[in-house]
N, C-alpha and C. Protein backbone atom coordinates (compact mmCIF):
# COMPACT_ATOMS: atom_id res chain seq x y z
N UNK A 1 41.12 -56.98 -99.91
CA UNK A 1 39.88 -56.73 -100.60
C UNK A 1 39.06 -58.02 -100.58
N UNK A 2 37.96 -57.89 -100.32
CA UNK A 2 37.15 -58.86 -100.33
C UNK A 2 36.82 -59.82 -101.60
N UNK A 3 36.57 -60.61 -102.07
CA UNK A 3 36.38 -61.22 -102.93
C UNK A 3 34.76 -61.23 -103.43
N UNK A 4 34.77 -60.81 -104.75
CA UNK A 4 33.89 -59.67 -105.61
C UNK A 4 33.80 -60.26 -107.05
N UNK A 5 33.05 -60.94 -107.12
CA UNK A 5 32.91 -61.51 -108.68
C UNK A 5 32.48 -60.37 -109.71
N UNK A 6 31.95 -59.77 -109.47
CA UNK A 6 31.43 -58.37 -110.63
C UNK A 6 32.35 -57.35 -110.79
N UNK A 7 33.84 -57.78 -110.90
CA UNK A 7 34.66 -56.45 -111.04
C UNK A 7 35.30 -56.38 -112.70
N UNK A 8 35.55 -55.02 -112.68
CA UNK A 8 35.67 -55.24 -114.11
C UNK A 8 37.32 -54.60 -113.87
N UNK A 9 38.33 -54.75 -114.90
CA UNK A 9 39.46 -53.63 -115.30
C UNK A 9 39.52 -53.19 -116.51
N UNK A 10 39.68 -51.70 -115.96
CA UNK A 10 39.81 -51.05 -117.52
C UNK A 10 41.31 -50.15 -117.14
N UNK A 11 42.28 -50.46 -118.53
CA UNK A 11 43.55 -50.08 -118.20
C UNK A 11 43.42 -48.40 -119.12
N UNK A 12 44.29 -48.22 -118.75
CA UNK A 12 44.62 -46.63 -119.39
C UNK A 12 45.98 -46.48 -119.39
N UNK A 13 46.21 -45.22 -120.19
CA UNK A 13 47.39 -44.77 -120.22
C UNK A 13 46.97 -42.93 -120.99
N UNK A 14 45.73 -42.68 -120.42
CA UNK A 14 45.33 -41.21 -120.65
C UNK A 14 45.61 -40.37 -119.89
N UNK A 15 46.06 -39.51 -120.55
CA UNK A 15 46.18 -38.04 -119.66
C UNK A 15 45.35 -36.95 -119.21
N UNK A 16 45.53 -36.22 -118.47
CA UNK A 16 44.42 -35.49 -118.14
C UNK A 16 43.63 -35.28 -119.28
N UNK A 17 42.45 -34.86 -119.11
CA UNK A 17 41.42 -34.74 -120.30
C UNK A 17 39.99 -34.46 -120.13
N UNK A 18 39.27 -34.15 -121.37
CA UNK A 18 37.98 -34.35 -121.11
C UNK A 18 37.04 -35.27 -121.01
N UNK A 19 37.71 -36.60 -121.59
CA UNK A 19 36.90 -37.59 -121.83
C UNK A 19 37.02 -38.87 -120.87
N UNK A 20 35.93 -39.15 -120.06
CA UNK A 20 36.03 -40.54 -119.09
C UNK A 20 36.90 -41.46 -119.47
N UNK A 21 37.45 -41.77 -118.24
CA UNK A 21 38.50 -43.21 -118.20
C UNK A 21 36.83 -44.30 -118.43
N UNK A 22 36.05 -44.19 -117.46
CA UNK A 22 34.97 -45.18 -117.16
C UNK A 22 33.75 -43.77 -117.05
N UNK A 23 32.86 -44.94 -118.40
CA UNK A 23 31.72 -43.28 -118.31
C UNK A 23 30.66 -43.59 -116.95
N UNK A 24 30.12 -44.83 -116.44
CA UNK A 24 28.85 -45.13 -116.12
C UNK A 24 29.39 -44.58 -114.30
N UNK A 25 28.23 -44.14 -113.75
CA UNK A 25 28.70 -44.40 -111.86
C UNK A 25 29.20 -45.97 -111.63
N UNK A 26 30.52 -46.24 -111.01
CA UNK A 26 30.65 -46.95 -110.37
C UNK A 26 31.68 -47.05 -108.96
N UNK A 27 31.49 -48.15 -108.60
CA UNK A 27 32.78 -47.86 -107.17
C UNK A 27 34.68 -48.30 -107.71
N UNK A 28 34.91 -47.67 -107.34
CA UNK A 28 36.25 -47.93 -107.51
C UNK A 28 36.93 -48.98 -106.57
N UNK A 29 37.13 -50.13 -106.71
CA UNK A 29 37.64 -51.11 -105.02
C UNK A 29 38.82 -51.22 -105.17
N UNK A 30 39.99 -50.80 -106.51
CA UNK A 30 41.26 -50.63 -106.65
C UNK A 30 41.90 -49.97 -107.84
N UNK A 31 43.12 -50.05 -107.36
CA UNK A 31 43.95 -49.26 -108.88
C UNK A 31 45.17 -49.36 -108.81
N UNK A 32 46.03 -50.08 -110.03
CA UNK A 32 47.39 -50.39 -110.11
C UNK A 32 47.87 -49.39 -110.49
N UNK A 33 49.25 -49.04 -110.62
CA UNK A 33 49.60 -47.46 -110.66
C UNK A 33 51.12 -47.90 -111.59
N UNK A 34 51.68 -47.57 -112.57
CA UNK A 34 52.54 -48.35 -113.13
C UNK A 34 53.53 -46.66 -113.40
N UNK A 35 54.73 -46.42 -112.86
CA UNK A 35 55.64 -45.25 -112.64
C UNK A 35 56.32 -45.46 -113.86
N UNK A 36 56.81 -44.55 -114.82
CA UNK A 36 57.49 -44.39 -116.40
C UNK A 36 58.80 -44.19 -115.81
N UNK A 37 59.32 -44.46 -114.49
CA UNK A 37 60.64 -44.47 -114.42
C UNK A 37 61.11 -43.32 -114.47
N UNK A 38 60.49 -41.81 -114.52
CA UNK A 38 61.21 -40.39 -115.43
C UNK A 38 61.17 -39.84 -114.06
N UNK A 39 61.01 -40.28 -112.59
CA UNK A 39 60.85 -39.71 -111.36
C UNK A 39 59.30 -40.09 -110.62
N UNK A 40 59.41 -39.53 -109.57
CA UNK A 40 58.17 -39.19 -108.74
C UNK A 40 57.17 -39.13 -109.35
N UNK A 41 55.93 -39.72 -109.09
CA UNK A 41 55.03 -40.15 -109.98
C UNK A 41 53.63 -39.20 -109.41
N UNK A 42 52.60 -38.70 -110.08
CA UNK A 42 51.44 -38.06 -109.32
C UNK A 42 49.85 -38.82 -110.27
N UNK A 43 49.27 -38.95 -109.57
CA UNK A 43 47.47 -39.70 -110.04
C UNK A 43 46.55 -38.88 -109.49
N UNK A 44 46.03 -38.07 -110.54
CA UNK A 44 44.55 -37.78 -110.17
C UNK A 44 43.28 -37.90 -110.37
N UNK A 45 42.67 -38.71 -109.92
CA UNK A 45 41.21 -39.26 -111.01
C UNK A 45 40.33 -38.17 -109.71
N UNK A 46 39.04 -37.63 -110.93
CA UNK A 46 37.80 -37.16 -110.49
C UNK A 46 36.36 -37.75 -110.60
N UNK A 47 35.67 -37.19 -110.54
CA UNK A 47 34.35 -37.64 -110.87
C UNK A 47 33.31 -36.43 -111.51
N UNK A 48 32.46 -36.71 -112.46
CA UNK A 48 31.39 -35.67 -112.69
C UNK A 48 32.39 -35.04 -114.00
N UNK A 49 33.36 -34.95 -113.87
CA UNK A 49 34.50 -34.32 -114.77
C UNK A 49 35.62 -33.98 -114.90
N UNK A 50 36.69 -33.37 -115.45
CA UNK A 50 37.71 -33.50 -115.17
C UNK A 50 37.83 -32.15 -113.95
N UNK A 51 37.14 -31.42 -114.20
CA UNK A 51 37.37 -30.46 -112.98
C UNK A 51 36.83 -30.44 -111.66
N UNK A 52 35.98 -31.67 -111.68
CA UNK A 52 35.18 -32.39 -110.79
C UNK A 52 35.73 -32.86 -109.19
N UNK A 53 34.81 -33.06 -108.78
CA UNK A 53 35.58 -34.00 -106.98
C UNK A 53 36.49 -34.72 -106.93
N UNK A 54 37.48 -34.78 -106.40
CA UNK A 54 38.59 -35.89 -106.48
C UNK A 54 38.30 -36.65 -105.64
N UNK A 55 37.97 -38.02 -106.29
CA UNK A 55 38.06 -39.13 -105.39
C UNK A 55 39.23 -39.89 -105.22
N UNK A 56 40.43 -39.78 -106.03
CA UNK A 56 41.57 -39.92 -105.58
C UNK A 56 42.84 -39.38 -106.54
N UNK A 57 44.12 -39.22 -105.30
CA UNK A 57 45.10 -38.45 -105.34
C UNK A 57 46.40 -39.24 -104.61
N UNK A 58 47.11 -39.67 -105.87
CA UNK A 58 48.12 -40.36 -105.00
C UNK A 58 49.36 -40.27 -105.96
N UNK A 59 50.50 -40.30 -104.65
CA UNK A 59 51.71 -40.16 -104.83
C UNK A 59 52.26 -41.56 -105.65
N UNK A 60 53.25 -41.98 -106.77
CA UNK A 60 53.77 -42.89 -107.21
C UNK A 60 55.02 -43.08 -107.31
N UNK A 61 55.58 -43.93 -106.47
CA UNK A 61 57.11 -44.35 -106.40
C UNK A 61 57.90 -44.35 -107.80
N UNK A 62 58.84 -43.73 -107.85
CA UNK A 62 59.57 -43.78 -109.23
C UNK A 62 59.76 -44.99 -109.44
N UNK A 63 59.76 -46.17 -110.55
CA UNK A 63 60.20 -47.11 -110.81
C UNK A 63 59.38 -48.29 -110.43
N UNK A 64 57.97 -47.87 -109.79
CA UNK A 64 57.44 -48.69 -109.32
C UNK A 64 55.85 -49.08 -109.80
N UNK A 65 55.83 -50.25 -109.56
CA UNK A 65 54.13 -50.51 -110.16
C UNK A 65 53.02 -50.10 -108.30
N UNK A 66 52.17 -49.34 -108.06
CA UNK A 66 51.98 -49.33 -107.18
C UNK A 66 50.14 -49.41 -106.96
N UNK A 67 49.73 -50.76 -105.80
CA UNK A 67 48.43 -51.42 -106.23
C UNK A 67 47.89 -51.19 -104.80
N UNK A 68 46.71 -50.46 -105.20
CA UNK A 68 45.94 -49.72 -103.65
C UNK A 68 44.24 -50.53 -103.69
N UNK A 69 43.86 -51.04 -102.40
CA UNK A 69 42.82 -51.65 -102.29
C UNK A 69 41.94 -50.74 -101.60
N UNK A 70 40.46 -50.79 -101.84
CA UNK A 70 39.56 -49.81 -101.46
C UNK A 70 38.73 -50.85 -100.49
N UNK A 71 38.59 -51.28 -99.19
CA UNK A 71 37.49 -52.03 -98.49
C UNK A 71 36.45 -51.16 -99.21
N UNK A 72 35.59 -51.57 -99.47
CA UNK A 72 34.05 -50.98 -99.62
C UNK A 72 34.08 -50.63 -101.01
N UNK A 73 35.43 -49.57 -101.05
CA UNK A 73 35.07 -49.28 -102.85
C UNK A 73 34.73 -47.56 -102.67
N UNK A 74 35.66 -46.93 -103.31
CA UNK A 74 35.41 -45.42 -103.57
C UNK A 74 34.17 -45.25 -104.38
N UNK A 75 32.68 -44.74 -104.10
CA UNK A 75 31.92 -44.03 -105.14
C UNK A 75 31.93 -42.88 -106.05
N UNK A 76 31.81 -43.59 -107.07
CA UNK A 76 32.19 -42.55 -108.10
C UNK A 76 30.73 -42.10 -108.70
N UNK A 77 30.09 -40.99 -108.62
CA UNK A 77 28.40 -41.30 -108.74
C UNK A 77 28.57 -40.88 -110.58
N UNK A 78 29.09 -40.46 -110.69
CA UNK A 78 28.85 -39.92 -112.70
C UNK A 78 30.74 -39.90 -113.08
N UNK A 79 30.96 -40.97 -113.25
CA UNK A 79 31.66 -41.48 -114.22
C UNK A 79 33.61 -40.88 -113.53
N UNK A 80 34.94 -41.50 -113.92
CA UNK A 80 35.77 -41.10 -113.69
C UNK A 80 36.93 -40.72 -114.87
N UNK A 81 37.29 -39.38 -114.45
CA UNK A 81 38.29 -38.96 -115.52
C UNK A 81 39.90 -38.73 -114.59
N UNK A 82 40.95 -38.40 -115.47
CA UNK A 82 42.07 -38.06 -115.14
C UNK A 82 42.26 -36.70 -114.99
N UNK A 83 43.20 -35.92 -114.03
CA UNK A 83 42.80 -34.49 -113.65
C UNK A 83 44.18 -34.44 -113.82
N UNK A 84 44.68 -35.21 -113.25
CA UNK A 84 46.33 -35.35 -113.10
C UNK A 84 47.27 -36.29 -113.74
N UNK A 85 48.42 -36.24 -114.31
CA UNK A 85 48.87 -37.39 -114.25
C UNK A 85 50.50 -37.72 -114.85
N UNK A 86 51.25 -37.57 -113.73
CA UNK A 86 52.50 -36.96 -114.22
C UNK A 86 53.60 -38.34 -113.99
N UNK A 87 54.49 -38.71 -114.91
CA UNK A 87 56.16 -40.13 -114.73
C UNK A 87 54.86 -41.23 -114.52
N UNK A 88 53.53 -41.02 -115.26
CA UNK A 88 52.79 -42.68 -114.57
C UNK A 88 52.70 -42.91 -116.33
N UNK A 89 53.39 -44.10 -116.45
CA UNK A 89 52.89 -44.96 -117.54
C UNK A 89 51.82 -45.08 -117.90
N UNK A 90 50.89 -45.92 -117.02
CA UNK A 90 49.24 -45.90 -117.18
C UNK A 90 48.97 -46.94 -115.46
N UNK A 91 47.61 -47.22 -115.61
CA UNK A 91 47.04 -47.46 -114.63
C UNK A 91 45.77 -48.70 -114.91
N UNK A 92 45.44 -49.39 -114.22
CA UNK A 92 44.44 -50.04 -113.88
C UNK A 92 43.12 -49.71 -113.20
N UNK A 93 42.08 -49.66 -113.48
CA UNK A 93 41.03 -49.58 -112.62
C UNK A 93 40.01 -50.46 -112.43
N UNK A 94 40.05 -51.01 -110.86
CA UNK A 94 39.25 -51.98 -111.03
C UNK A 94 38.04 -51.70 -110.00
N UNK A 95 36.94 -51.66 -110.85
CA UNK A 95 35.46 -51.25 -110.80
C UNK A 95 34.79 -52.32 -110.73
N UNK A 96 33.40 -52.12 -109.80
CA UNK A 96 31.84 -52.39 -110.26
C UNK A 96 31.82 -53.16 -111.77
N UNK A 97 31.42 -53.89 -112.36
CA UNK A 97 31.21 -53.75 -113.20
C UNK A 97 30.06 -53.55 -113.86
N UNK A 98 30.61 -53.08 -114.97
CA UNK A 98 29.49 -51.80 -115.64
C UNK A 98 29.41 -52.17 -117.49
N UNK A 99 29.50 -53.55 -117.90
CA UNK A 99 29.03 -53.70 -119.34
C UNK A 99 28.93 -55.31 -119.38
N UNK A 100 28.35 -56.06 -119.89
CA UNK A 100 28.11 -57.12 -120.16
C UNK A 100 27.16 -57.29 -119.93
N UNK A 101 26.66 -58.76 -120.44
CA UNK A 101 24.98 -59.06 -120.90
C UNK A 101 24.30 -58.68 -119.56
N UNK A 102 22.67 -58.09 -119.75
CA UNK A 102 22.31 -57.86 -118.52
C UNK A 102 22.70 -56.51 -117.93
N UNK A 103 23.70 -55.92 -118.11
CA UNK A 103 23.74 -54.73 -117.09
C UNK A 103 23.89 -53.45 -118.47
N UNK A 104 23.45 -52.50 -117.44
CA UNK A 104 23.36 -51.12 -118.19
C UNK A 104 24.30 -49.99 -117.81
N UNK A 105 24.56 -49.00 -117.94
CA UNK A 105 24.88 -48.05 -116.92
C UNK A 105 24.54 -47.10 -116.12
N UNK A 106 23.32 -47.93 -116.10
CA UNK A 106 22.77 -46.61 -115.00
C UNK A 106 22.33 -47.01 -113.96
């Protein structure tokens, strides 16, 4: 991954749901993936909502922390939620950033 001063992380440990992991559009350029050890691990984040486009879907090694780089950065145009999310502890997402002095979300 390229080196990117404006990234932000926001950690989780939410389950599928209605309510945004990250409300504002931004790109996604990574995501740590942390496995609860209880087996085979599954991640599903969307966009727009939870029943929304999947911008990503990934498998998680039992027992394992697992850290995926995006060249460019997945667009997420209206915000990302969890669709899926099964043996994953929680997760990292590292975004655009989208709060501090100066920026808005839109």
């Amino acid at each position: 991954m390229a080196s990117i001063g404006n990234i932000q992380a926001t950690r989780s440990a939410a389950a599928a749901g209605a309510s945004a992991i990250v409300s504002p559009p931004v790109r996604l350029y990574a995501i740590s993936i942390a496995s609860d050890g209880g087996g085979a691990g599954v991640l599903e984040l969307t966009t727009t909502s939870n029943a929304g486009d999947t911008v990503l879907h990934t498998d998680v090694p039992t027992g394992e922390i697992y850290t995926l780089n995006f060249a460019g950065g997945i667009v997420c145009p209206k915000d990302i939620y969890c669709k899926t999310k099964t043996n994953v502890a929680g997760y990292t997402l590292f975004t655009s950033k989208y709060s501090g002095p100066g920026l808005t979300a839109g």
